[in-house]
C-alpha atoms as a PDB file:
ATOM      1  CA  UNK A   1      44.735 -62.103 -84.488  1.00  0.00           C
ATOM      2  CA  UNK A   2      43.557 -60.191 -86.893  1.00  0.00           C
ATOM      3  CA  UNK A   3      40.524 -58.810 -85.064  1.00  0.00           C
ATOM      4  CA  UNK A   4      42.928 -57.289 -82.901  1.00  0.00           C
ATOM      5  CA  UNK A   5      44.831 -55.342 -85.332  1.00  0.00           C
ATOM      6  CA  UNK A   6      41.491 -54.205 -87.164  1.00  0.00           C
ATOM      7  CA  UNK A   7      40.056 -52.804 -83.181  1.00  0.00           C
ATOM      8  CA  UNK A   8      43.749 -51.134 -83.064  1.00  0.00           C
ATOM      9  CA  UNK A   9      43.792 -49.575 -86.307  1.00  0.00           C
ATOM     10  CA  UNK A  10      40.414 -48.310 -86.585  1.00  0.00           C
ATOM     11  CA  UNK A  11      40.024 -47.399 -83.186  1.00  0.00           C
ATOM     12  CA  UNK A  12      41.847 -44.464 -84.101  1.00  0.00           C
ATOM     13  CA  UNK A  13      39.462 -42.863 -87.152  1.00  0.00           C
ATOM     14  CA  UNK A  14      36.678 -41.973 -84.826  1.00  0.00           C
ATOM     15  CA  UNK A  15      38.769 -40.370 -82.229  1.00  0.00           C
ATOM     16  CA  UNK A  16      39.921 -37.895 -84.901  1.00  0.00           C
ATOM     17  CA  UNK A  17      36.780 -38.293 -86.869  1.00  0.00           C
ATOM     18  CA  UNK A  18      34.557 -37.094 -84.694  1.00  0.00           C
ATOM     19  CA  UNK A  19      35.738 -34.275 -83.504  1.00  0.00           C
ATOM     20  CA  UNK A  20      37.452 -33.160 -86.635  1.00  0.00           C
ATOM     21  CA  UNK A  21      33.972 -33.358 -88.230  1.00  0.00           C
ATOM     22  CA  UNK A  22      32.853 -31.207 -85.586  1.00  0.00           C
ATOM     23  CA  UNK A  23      35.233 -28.493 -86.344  1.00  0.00           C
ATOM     24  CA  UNK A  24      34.311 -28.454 -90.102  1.00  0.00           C
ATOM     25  CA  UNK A  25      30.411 -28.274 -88.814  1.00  0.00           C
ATOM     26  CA  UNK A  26      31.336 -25.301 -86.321  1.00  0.00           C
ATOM     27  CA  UNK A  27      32.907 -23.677 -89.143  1.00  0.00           C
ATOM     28  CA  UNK A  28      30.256 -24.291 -91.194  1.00  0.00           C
ATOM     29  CA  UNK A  29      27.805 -23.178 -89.067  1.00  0.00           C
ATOM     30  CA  UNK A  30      29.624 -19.870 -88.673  1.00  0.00           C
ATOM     31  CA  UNK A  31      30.325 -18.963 -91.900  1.00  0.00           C
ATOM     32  CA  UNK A  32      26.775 -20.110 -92.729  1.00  0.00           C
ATOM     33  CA  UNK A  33      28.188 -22.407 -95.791  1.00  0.00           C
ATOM     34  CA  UNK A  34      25.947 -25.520 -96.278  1.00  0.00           C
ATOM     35  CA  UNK A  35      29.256 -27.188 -98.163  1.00  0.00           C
ATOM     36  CA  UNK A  36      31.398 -26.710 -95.270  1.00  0.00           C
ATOM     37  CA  UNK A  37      28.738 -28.338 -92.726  1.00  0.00           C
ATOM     38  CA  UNK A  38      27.927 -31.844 -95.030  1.00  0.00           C
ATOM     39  CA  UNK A  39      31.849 -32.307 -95.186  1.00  0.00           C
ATOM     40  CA  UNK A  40      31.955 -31.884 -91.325  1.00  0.00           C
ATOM     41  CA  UNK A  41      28.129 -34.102 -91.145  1.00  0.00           C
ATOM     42  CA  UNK A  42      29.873 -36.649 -93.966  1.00  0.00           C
ATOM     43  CA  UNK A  43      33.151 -36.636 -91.748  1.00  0.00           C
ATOM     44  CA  UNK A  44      31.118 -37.223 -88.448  1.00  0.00           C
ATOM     45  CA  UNK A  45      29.304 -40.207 -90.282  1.00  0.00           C
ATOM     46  CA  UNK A  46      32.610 -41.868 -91.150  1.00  0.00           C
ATOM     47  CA  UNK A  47      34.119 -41.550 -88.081  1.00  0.00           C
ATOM     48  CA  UNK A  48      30.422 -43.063 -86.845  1.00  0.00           C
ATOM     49  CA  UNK A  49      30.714 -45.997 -89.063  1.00  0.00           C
ATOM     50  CA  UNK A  50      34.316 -46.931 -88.435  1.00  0.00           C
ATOM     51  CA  UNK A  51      33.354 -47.383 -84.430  1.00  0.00           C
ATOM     52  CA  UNK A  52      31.323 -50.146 -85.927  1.00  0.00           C
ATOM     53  CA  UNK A  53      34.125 -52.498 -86.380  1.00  0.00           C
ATOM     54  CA  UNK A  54      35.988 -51.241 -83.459  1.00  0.00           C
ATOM     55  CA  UNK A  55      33.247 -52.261 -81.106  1.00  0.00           C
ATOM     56  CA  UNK A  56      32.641 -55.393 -82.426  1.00  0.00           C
ATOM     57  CA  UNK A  57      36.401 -56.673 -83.005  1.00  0.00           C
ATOM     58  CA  UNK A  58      37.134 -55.334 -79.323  1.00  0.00           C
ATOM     59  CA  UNK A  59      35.864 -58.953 -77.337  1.00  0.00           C
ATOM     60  CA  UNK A  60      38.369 -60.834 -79.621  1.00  0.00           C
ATOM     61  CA  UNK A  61      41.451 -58.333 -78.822  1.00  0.00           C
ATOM     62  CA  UNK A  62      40.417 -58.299 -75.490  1.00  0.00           C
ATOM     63  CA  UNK A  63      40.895 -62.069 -75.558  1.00  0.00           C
ATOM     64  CA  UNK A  64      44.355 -61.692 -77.092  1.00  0.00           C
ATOM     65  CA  UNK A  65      45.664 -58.894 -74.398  1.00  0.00           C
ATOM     66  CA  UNK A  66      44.218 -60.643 -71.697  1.00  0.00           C
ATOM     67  CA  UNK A  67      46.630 -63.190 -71.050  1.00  0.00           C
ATOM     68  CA  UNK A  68      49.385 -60.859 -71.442  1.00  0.00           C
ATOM     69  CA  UNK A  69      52.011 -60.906 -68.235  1.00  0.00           C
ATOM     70  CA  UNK A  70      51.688 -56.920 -68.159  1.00  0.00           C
ATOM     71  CA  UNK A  71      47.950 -56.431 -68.843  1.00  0.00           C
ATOM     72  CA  UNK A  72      45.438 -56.180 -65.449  1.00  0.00           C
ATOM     73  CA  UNK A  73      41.804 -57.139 -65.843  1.00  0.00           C
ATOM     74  CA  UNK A  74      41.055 -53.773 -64.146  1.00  0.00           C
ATOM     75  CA  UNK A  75      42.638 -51.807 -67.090  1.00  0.00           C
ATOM     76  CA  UNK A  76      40.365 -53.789 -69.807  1.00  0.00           C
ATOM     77  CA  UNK A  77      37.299 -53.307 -67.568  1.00  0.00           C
ATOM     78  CA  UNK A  78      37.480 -49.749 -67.428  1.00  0.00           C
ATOM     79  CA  UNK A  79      38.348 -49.223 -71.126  1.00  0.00           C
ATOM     80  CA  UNK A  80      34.857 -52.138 -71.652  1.00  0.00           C
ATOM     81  CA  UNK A  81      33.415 -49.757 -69.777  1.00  0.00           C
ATOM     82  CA  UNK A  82      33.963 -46.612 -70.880  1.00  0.00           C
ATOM     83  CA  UNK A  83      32.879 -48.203 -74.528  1.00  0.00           C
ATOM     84  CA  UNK A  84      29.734 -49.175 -72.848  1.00  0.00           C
ATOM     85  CA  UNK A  85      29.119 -44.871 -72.726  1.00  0.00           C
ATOM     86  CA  UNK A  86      30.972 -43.839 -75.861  1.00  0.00           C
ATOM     87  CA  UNK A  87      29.619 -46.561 -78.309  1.00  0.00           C
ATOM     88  CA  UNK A  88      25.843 -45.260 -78.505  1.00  0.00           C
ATOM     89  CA  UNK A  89      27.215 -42.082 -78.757  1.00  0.00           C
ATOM     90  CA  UNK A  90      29.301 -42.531 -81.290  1.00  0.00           C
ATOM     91  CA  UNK A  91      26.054 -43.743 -82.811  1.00  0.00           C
ATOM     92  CA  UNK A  92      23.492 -41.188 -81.987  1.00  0.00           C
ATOM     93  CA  UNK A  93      26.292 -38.795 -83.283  1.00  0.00           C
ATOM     94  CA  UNK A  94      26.525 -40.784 -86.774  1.00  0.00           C
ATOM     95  CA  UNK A  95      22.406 -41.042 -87.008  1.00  0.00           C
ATOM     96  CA  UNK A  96      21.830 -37.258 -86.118  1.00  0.00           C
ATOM     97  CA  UNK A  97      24.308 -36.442 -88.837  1.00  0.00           C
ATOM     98  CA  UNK A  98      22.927 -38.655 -91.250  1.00  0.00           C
ATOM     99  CA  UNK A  99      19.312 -37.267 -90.811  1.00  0.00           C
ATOM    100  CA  UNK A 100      20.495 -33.736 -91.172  1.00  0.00           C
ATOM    101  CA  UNK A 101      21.394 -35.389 -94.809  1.00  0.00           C
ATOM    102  CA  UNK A 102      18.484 -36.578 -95.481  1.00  0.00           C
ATOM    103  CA  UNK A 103      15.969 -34.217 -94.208  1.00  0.00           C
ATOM    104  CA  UNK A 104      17.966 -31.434 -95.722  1.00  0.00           C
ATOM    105  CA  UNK A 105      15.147 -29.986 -97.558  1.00  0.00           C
ATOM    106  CA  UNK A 106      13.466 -29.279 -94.194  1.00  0.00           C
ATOM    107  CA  UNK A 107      15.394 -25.754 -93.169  1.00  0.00           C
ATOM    108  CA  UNK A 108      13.761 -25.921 -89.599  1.00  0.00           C
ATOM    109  CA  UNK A 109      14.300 -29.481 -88.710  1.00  0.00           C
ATOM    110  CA  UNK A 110      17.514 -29.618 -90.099  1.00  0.00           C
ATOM    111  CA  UNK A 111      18.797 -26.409 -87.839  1.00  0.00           C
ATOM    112  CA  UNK A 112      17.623 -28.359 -84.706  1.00  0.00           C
ATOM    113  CA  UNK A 113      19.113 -31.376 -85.826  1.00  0.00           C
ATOM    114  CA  UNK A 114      22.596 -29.881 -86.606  1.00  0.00           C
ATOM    115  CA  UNK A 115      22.825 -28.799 -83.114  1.00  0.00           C
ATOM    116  CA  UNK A 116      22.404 -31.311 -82.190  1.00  0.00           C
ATOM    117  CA  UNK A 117      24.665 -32.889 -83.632  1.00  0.00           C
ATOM    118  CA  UNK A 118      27.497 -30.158 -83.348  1.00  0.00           C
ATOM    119  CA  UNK A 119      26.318 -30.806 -79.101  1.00  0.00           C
ATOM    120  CA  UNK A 120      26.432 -34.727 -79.157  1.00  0.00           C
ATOM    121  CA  UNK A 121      29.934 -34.825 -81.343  1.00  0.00           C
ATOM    122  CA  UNK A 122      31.559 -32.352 -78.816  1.00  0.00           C
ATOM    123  CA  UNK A 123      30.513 -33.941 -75.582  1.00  0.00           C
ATOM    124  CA  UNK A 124      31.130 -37.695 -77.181  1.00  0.00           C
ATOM    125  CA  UNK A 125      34.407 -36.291 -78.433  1.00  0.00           C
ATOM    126  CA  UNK A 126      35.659 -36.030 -74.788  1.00  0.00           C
ATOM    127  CA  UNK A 127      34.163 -39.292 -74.045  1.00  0.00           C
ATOM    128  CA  UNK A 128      35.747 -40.829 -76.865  1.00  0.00           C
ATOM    129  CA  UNK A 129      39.245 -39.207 -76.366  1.00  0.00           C
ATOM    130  CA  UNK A 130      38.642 -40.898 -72.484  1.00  0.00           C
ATOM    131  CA  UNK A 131      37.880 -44.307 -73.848  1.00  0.00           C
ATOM    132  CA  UNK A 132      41.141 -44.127 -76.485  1.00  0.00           C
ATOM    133  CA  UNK A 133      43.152 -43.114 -73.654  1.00  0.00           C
ATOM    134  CA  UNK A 134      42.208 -46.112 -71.659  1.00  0.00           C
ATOM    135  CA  UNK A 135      42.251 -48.289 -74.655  1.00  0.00           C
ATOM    136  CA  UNK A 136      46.018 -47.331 -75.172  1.00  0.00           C
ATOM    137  CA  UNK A 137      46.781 -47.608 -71.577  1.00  0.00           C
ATOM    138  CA  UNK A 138      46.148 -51.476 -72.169  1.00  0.00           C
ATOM    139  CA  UNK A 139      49.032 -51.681 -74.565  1.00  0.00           C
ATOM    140  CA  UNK A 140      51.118 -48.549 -73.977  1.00  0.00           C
ATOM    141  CA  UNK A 141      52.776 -48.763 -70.519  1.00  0.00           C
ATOM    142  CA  UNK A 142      54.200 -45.285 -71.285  1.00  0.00           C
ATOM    143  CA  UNK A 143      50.828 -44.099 -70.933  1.00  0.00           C
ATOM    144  CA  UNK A 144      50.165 -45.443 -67.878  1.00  0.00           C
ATOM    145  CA  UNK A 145      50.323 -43.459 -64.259  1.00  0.00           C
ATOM    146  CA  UNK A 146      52.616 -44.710 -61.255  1.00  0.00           C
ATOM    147  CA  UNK A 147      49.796 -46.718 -60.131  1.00  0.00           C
ATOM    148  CA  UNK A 148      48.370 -48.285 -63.010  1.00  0.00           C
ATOM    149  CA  UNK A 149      52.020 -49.648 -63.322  1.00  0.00           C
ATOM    150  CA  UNK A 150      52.164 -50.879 -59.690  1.00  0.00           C
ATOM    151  CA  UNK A 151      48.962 -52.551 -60.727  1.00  0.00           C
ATOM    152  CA  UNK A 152      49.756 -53.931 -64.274  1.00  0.00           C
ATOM    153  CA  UNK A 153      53.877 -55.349 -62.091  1.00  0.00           C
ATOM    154  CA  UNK A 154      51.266 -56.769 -59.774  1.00  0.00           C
ATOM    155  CA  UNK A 155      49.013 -58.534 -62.213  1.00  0.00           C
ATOM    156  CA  UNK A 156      52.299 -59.904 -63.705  1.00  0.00           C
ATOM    157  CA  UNK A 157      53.866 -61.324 -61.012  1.00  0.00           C
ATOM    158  CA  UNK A 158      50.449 -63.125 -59.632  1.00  0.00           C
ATOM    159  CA  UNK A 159      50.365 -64.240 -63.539  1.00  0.00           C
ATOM    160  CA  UNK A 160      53.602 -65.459 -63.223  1.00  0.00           C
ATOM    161  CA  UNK A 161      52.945 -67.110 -59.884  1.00  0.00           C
ATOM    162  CA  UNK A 162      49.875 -68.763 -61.078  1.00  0.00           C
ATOM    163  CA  UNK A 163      52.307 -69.719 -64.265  1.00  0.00           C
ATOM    164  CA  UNK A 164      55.030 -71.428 -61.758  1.00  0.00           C
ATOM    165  CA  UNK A 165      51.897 -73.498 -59.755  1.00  0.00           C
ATOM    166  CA  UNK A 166      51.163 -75.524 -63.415  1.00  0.00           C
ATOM    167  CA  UNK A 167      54.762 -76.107 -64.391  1.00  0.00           C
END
């Protein structure tokens, strides 16, 4: 149970993470203030590590949800699979920021590598946002569109159907 409530909570850092650290780096980069850009790299890295957990813990929630009366299999696949896309990039994101940390001393690779970075954390930020929003769909009905709640009634009543057969 508790993996479940770690891949909720979490799951939340690097979708503001991310792009949040990307804002700080943008600023940074504009105002040309090394400061400003580690807190937005050190930020980014966070937000990187945090998905770590999340990823993980998500096969054990999804084994919680599952059996839920309200929850399709359809939903969970397309949130697994959106993860499948945002995970590495969450990653990549996290490791480009990181060497722009360590390789700080080298002005010319660290300029390449900091856009980088600023290029992966913007595009993975909509990717991320994507997978979040079909994460919450999962447990958040509110969130969900006409059809995903014709789908998620008609996952329910074949649940409950299959329920009635064994009683």
């Amino acid at each position: 149970m508790w993996s479940a409530y770690i891949h909720l909570i979490f799951s939340h850092i690097p979708v503001l993470f991310i792009p949040l650290g990307f804002i700080i780096l943008a600023w940074g980069l504009q105002k040309q203030d090394q400061s400003i850009k580690n807190v937005g790299l050190i930020i980014i890295i966070c937000g990187s590590l945090f998905a770590i957990p999340v990823f993980l813990m998500g096969e054990r929630a999804k084994k919680i949800v599952e059996n839920k009366h309200d929850v399709s299999a359809q939903m969970i696949e397309e949130h697994e699979e959106a993860t499948d896309v945002a995970f590495p990039i969450i990653l990549l994101t996290g490791t480009l920021a990181m060497l722009v940390l360590v390789f700080r001393k080298n002005k010319e690779m660290v300029h390449k590598l900091i856009l980088a970075t600023a290029l992966v954390a913007i595009v993975g930020s909509g990717i991320i946002f994507r997978t979040a929003n079909l994460g919450g769909k999962i447990s958040h009905s509110e969130l969900r569109t006409d059809n995903e709640k014709n789908l998620s009634r008609d996952t329910a009543k074949k649940k409950e159907h299959v329920k009635g057969d064994h009683d």
